[in-house]
N, C-alpha and C. Protein backbone atom coordinates (compact mmCIF):
# COMPACT_ATOMS: atom_id res chain seq x y z
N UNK A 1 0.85 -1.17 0.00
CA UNK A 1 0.00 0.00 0.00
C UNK A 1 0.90 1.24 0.00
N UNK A 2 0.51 2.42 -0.59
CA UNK A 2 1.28 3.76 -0.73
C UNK A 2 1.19 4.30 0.14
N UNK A 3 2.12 5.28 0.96
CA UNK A 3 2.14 5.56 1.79
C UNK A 3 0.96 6.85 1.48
N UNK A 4 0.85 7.53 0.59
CA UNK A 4 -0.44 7.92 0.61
C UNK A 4 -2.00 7.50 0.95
N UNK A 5 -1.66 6.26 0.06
CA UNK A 5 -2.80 5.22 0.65
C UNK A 5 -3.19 5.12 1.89
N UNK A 6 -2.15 4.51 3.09
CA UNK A 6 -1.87 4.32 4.47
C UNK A 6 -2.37 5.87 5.02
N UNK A 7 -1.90 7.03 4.57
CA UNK A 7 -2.51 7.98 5.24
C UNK A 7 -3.93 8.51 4.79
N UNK A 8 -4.47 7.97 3.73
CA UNK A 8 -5.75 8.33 3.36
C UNK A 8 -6.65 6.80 4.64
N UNK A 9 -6.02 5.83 4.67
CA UNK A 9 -6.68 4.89 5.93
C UNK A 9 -6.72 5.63 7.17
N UNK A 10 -5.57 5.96 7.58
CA UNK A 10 -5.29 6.14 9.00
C UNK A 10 -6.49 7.55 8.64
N UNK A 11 -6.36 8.64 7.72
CA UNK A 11 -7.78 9.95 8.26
C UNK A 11 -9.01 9.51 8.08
N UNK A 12 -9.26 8.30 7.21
CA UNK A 12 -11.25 7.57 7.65
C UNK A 12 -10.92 6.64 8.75
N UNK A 13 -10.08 6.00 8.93
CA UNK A 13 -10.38 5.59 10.77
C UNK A 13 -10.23 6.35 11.38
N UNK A 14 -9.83 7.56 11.32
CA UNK A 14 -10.15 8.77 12.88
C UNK A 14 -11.26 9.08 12.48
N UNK A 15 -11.79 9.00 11.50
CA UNK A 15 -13.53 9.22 11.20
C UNK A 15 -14.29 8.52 11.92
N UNK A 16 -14.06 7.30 12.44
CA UNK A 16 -14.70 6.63 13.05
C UNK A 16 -15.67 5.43 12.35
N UNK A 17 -17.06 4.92 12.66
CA UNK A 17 -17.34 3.73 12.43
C UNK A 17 -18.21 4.29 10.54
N UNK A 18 -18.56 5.82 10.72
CA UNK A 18 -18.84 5.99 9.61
C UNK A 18 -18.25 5.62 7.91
N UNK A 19 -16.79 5.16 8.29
CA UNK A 19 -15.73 5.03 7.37
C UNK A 19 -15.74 3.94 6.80
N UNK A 20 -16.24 3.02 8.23
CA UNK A 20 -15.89 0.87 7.66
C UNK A 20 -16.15 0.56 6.49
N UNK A 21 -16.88 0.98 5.43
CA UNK A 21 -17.38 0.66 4.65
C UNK A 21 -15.89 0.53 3.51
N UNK A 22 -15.78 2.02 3.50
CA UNK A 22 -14.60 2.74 3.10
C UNK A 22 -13.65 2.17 2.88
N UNK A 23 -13.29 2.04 3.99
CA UNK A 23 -11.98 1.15 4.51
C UNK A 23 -11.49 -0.20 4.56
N UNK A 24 -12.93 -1.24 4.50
CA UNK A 24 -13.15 -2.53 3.82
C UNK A 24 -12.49 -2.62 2.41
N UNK A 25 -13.36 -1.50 1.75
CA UNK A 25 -12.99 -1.25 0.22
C UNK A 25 -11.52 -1.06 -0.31
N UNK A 26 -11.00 0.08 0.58
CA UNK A 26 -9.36 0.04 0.59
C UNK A 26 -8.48 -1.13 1.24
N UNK A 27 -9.17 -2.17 1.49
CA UNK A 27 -8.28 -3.51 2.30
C UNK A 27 -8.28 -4.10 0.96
N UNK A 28 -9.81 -4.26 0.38
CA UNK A 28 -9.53 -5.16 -0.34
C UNK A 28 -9.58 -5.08 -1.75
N UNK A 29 -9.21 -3.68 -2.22
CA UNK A 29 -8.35 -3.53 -3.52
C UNK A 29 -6.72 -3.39 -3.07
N UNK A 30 -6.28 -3.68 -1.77
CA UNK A 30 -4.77 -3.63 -1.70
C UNK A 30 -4.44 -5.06 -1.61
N UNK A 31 -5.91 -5.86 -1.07
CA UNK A 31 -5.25 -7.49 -1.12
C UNK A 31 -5.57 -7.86 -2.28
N UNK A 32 -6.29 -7.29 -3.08
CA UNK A 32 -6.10 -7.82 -4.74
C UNK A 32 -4.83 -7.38 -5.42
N UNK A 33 -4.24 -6.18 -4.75
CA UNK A 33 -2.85 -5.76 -5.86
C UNK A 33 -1.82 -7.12 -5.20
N UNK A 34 -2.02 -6.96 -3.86
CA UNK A 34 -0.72 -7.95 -3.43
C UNK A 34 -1.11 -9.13 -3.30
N UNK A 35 -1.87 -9.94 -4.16
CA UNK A 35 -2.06 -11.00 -4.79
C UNK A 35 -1.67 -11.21 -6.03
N UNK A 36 -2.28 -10.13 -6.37
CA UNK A 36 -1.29 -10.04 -8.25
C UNK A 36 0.42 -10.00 -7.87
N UNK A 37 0.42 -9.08 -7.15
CA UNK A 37 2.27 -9.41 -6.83
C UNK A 37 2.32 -10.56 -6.57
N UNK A 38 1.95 -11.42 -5.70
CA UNK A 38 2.51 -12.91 -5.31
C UNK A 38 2.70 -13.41 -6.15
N UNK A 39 1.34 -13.54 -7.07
CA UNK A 39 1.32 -14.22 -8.57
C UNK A 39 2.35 -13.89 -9.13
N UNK A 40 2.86 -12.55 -9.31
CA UNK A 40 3.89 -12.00 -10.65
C UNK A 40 5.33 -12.48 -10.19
N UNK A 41 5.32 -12.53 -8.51
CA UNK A 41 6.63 -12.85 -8.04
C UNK A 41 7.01 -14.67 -7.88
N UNK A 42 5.83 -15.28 -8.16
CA UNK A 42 5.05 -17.12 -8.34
C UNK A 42 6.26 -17.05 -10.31
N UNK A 43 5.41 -16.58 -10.86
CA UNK A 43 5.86 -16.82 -12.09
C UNK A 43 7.93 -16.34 -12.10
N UNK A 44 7.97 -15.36 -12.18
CA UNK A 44 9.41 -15.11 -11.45
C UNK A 44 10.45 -15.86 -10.91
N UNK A 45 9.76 -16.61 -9.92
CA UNK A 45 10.28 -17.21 -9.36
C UNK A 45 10.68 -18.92 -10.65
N UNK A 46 9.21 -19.47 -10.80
CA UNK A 46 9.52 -20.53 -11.61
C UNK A 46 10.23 -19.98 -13.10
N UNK A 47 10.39 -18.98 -13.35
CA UNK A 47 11.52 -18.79 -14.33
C UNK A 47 13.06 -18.66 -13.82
N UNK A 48 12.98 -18.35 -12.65
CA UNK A 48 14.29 -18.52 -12.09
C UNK A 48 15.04 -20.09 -12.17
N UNK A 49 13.86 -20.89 -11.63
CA UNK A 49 14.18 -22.15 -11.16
C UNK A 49 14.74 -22.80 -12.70
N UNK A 50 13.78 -22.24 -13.38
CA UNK A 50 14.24 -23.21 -15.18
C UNK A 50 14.93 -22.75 -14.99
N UNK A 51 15.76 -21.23 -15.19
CA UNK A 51 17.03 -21.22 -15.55
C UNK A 51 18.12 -21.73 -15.10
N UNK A 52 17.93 -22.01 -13.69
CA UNK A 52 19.06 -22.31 -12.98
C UNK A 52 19.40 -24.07 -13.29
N UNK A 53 18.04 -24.77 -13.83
CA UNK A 53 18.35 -25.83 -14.03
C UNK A 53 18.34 -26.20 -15.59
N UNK A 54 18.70 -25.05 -16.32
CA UNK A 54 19.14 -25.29 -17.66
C UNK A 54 20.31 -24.84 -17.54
N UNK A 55 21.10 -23.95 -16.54
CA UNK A 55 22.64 -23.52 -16.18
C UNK A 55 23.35 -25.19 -15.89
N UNK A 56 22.25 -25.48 -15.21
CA UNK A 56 22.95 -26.89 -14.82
C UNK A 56 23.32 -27.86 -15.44
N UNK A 57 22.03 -28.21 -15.91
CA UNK A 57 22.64 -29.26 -17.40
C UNK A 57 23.02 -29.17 -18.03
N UNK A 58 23.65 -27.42 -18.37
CA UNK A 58 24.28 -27.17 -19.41
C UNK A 58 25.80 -27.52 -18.82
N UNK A 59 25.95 -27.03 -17.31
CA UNK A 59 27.03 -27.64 -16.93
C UNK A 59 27.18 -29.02 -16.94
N UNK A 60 27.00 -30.06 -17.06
CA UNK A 60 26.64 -31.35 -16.75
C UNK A 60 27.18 -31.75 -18.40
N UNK A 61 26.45 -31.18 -19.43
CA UNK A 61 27.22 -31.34 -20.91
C UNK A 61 28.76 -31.41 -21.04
N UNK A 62 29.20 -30.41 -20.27
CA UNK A 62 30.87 -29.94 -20.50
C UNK A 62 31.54 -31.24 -20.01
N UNK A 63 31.10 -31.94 -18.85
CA UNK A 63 31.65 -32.98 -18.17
C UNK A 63 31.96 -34.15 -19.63
């Protein structure tokens, strides 16, 4: 979350219970972005892993 973000939360919770609604809404378009990150950092990751195990067998050829 942006630290703008975080301070647009923190001034509707000093609003009080009028805000929840609000503030539900801002939870959970930030747990949809940092789901898409997991995902983007999921894929990332398994491209790492191929590469490292096509480094390998490529080492494994030279032998």
């Amino acid at each position: 979350m942006k630290v703008s973000d975080m301070k647009h939360f923190s001034d509707l919770r000093s609003q009080g219970e009028a805000t929840i609604s609000v503030r539900r809404e801002l939870l959970e378009t930030h747990q949809k972005n940092v789901l898409a990150q997991i995902n983007e950092l999921k894929n990332n990751l398994k491209m790492i892993d191929e590469k490292i195990e096509s480094y390998k067998w490529m080492e494994g050829q030279d032998s």
